[in-house]
PDB file of N, CA and C in Angstrom:
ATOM      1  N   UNK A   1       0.837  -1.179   0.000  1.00  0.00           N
ATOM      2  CA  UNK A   1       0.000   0.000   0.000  1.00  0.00           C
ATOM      3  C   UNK A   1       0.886   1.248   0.000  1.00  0.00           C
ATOM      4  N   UNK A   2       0.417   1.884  -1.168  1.00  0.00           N
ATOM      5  CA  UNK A   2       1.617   3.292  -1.075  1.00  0.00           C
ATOM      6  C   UNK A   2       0.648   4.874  -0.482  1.00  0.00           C
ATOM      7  N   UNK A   3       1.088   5.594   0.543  1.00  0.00           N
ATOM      8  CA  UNK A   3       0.766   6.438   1.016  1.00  0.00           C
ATOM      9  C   UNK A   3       1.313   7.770   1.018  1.00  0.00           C
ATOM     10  N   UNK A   4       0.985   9.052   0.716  1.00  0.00           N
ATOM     11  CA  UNK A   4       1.761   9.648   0.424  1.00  0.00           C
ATOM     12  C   UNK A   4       1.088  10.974   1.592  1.00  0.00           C
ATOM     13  N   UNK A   5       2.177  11.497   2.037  1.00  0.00           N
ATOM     14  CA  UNK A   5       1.919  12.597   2.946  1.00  0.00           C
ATOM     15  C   UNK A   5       2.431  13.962   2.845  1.00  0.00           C
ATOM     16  N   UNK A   6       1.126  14.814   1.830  1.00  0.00           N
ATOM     17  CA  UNK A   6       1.412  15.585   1.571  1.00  0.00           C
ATOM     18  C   UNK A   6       1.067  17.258   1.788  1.00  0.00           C
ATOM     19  N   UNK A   7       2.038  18.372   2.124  1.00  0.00           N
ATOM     20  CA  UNK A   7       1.958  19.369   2.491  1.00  0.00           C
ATOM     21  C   UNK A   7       2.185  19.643   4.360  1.00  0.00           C
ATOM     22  N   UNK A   8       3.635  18.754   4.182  1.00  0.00           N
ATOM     23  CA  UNK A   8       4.231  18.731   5.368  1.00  0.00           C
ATOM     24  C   UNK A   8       5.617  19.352   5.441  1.00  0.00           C
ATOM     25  N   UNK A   9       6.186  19.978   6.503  1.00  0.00           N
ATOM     26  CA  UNK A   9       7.466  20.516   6.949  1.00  0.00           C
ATOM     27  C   UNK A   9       8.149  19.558   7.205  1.00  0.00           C
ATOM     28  N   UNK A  10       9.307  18.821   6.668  1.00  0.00           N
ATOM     29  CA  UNK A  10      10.090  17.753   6.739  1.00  0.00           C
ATOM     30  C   UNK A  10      11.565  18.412   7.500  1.00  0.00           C
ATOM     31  N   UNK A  11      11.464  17.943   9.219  1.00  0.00           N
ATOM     32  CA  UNK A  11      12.599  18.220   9.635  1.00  0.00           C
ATOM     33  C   UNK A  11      13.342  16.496   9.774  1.00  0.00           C
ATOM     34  N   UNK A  12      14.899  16.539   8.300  1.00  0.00           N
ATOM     35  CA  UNK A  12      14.888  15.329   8.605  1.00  0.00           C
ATOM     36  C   UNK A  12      16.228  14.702   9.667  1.00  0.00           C
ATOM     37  N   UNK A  13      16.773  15.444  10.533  1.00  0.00           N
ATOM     38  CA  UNK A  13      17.715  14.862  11.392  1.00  0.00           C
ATOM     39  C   UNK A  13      19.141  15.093  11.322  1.00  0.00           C
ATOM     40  N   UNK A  14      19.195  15.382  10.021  1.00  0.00           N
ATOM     41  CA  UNK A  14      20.604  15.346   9.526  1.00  0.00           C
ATOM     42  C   UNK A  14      21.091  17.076   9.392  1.00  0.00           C
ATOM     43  N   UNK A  15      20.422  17.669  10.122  1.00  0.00           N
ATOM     44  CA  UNK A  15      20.855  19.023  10.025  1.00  0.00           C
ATOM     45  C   UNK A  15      20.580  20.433   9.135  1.00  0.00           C
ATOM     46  N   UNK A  16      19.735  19.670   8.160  1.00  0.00           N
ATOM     47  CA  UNK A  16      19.189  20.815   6.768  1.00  0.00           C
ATOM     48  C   UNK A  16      18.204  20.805   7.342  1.00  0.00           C
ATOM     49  N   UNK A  17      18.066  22.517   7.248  1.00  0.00           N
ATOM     50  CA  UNK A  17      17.230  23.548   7.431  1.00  0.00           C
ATOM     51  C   UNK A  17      15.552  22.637   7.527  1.00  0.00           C
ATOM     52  N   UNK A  18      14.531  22.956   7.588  1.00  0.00           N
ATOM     53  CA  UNK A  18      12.836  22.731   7.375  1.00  0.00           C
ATOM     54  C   UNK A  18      12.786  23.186   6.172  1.00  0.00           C
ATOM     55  N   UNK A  19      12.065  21.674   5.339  1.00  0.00           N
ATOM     56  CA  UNK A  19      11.642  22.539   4.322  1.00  0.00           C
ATOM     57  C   UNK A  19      10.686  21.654   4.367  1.00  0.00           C
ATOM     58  N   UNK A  20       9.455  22.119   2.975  1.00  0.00           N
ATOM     59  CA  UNK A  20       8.357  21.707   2.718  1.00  0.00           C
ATOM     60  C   UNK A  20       8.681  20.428   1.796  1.00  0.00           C
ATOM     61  N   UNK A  21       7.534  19.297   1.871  1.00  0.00           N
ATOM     62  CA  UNK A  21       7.869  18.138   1.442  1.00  0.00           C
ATOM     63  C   UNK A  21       6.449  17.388   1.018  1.00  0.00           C
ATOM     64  N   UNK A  22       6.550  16.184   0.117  1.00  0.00           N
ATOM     65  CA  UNK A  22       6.299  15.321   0.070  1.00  0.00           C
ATOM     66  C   UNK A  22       6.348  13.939   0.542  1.00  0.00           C
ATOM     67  N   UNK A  23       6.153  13.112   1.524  1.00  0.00           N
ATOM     68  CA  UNK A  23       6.448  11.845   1.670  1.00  0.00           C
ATOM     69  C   UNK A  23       5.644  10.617   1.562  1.00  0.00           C
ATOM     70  N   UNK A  24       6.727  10.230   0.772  1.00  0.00           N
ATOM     71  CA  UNK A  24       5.863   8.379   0.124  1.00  0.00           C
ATOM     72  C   UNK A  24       6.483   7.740   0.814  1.00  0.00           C
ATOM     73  N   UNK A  25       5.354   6.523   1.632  1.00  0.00           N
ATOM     74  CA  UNK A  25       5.523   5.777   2.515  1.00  0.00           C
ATOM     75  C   UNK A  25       4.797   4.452   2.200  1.00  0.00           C
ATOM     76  N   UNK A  26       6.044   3.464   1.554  1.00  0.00           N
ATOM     77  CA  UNK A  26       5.415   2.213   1.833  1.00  0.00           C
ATOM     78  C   UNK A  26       5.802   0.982   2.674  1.00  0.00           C
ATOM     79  N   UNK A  27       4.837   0.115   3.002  1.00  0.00           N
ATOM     80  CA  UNK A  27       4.794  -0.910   4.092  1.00  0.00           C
ATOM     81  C   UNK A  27       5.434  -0.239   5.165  1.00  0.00           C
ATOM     82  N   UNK A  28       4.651   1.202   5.814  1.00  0.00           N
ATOM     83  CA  UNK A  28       5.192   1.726   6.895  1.00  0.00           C
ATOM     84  C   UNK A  28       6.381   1.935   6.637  1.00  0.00           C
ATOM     85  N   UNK A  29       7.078   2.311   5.939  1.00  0.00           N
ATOM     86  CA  UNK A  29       8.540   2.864   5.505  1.00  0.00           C
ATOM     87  C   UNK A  29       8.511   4.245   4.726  1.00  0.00           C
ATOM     88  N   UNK A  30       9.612   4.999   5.162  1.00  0.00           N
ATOM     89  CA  UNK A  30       9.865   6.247   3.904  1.00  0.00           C
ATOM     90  C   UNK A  30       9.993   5.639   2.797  1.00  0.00           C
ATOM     91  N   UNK A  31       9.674   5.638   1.782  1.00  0.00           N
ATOM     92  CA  UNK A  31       9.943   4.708   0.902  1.00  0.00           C
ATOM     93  C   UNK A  31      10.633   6.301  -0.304  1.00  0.00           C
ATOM     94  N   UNK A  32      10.447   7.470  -0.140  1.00  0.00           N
ATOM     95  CA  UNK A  32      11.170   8.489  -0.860  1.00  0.00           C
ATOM     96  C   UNK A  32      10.722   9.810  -0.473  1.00  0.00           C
ATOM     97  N   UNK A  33      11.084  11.131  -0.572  1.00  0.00           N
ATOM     98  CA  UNK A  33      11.139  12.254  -0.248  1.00  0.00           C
ATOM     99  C   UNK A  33      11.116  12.774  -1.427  1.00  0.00           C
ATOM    100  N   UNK A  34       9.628  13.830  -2.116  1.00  0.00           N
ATOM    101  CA  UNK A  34       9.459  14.298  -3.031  1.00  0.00           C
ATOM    102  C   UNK A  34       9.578  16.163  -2.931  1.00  0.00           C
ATOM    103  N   UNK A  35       9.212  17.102  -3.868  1.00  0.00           N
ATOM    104  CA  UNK A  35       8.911  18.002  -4.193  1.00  0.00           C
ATOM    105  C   UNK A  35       7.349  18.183  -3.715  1.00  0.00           C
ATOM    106  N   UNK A  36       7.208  19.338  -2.974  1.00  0.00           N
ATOM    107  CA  UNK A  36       5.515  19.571  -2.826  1.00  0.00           C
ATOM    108  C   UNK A  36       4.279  19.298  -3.816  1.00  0.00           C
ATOM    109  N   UNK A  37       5.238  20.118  -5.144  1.00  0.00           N
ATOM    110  CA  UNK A  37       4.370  19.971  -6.175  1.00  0.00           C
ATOM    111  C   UNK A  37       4.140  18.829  -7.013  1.00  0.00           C
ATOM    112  N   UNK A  38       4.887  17.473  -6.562  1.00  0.00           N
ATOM    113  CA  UNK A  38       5.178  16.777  -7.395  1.00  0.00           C
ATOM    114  C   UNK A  38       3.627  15.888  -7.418  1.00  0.00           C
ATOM    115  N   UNK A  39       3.188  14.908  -8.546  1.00  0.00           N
ATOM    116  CA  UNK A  39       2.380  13.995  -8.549  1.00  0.00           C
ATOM    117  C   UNK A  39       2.110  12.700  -7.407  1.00  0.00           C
ATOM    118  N   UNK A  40       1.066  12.527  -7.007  1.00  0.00           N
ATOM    119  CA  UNK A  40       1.206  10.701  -6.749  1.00  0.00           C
ATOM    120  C   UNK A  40       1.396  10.059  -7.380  1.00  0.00           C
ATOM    121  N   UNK A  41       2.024   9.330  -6.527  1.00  0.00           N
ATOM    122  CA  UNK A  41       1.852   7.838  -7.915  1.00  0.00           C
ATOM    123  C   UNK A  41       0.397   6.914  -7.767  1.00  0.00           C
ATOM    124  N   UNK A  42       0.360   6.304  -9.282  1.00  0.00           N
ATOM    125  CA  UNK A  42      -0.966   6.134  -9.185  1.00  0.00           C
ATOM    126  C   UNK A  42      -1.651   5.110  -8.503  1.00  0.00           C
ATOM    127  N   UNK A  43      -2.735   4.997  -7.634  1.00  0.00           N
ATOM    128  CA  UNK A  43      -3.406   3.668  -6.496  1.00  0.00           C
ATOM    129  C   UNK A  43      -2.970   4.135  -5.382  1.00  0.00           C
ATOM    130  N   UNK A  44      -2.347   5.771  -4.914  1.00  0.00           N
ATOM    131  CA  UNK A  44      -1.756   6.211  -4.090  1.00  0.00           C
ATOM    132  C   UNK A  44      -2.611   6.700  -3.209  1.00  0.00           C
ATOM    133  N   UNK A  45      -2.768   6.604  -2.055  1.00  0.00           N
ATOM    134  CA  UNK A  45      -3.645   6.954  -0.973  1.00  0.00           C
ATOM    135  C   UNK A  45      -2.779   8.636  -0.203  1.00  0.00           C
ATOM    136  N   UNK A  46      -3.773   9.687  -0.213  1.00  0.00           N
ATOM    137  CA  UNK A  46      -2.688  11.011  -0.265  1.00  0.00           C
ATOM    138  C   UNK A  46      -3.739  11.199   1.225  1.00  0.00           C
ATOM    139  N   UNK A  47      -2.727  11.821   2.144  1.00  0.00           N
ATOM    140  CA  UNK A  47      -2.847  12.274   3.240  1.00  0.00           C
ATOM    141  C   UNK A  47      -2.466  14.088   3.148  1.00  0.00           C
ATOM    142  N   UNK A  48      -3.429  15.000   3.010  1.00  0.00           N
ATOM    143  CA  UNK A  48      -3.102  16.345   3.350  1.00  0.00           C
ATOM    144  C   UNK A  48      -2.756  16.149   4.632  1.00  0.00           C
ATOM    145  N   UNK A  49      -1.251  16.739   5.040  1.00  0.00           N
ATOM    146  CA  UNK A  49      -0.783  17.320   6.684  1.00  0.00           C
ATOM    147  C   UNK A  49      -1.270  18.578   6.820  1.00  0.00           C
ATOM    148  N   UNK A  50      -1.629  19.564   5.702  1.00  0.00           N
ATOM    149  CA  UNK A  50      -1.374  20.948   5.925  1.00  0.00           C
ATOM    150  C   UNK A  50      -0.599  21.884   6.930  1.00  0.00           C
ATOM    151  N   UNK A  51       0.522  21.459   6.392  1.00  0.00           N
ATOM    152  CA  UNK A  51       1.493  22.382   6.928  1.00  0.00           C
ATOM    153  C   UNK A  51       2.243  21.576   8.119  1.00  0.00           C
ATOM    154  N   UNK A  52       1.664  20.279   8.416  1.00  0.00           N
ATOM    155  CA  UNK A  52       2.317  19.954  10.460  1.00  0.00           C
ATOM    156  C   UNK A  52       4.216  19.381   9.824  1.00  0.00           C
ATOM    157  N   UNK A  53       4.361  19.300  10.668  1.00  0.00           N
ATOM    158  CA  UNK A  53       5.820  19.664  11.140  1.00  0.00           C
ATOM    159  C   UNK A  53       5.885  17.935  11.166  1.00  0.00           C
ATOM    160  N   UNK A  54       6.652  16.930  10.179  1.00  0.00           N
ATOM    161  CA  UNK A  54       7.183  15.508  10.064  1.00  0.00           C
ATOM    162  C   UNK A  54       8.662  15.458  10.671  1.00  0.00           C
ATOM    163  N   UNK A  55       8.608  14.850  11.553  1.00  0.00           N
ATOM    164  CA  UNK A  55       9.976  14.667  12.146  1.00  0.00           C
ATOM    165  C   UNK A  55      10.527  12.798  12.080  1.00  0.00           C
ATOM    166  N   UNK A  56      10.842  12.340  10.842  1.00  0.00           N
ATOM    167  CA  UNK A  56      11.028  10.786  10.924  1.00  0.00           C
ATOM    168  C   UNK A  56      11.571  10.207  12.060  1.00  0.00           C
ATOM    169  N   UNK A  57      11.616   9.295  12.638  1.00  0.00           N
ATOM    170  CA  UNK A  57      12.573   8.770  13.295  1.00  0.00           C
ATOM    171  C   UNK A  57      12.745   8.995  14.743  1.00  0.00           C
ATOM    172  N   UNK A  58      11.882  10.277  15.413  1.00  0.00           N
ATOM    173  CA  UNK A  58      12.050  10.519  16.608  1.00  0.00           C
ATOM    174  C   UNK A  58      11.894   9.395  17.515  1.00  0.00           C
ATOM    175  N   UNK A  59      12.987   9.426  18.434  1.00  0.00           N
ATOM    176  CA  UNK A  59      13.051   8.000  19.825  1.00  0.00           C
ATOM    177  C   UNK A  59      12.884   9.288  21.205  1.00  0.00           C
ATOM    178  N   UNK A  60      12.431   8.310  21.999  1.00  0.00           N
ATOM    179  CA  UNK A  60      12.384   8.935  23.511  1.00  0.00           C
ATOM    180  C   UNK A  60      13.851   8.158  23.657  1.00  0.00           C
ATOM    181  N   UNK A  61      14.953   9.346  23.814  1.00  0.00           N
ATOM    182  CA  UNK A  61      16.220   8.210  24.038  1.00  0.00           C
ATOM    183  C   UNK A  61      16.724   8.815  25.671  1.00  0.00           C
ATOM    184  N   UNK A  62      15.273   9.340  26.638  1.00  0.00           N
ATOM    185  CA  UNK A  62      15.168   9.569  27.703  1.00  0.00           C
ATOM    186  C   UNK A  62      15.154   8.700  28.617  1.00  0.00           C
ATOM    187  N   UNK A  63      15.567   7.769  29.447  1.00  0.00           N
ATOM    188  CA  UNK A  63      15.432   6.246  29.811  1.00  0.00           C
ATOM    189  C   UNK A  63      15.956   6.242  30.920  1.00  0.00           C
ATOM    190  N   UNK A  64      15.995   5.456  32.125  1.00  0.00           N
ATOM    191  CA  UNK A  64      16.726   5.241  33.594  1.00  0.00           C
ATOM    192  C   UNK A  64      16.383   3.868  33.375  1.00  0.00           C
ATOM    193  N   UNK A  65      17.799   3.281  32.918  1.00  0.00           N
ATOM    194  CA  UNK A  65      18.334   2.090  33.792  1.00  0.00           C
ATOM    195  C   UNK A  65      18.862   1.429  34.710  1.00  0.00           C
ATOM    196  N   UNK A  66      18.453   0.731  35.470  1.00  0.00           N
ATOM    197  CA  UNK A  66      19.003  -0.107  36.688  1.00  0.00           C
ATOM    198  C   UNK A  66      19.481  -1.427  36.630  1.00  0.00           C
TER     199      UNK A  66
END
């Protein structure tokens, strides 16, 4: 199933700036990082974010071990 999430702020981890994005996501995976304006692909299930702020990957790496 391909999903695409679009008209989101892609902050992706690695230090470049926020920018606006596209993201295709399949079997629960990034599966690629597009252009806002770009097309779905087709049988594509599109999610408007309008505008929210995608942060991939965030962990609670907040933890107390004993």
């Amino acid at each position: 199933m391909l999903t695409v999430l679009r008209r989101c702020t892609l902050i992706d981890g690695a230090g470049a700036p926020p920018r606006p994005a596209s993201i295709l996501v399949e079997g629960g995976r990034i599966a690629g990082i597009a252009s806002p304006g770009e097309r779905a692909p087709e049988g594509a299930t599109v999610v408007d974010l309008g505008g929210r702020t995608l942060i991939p990957g965030l962990i609670d790496a907040h933890v107390h071990m004993q």
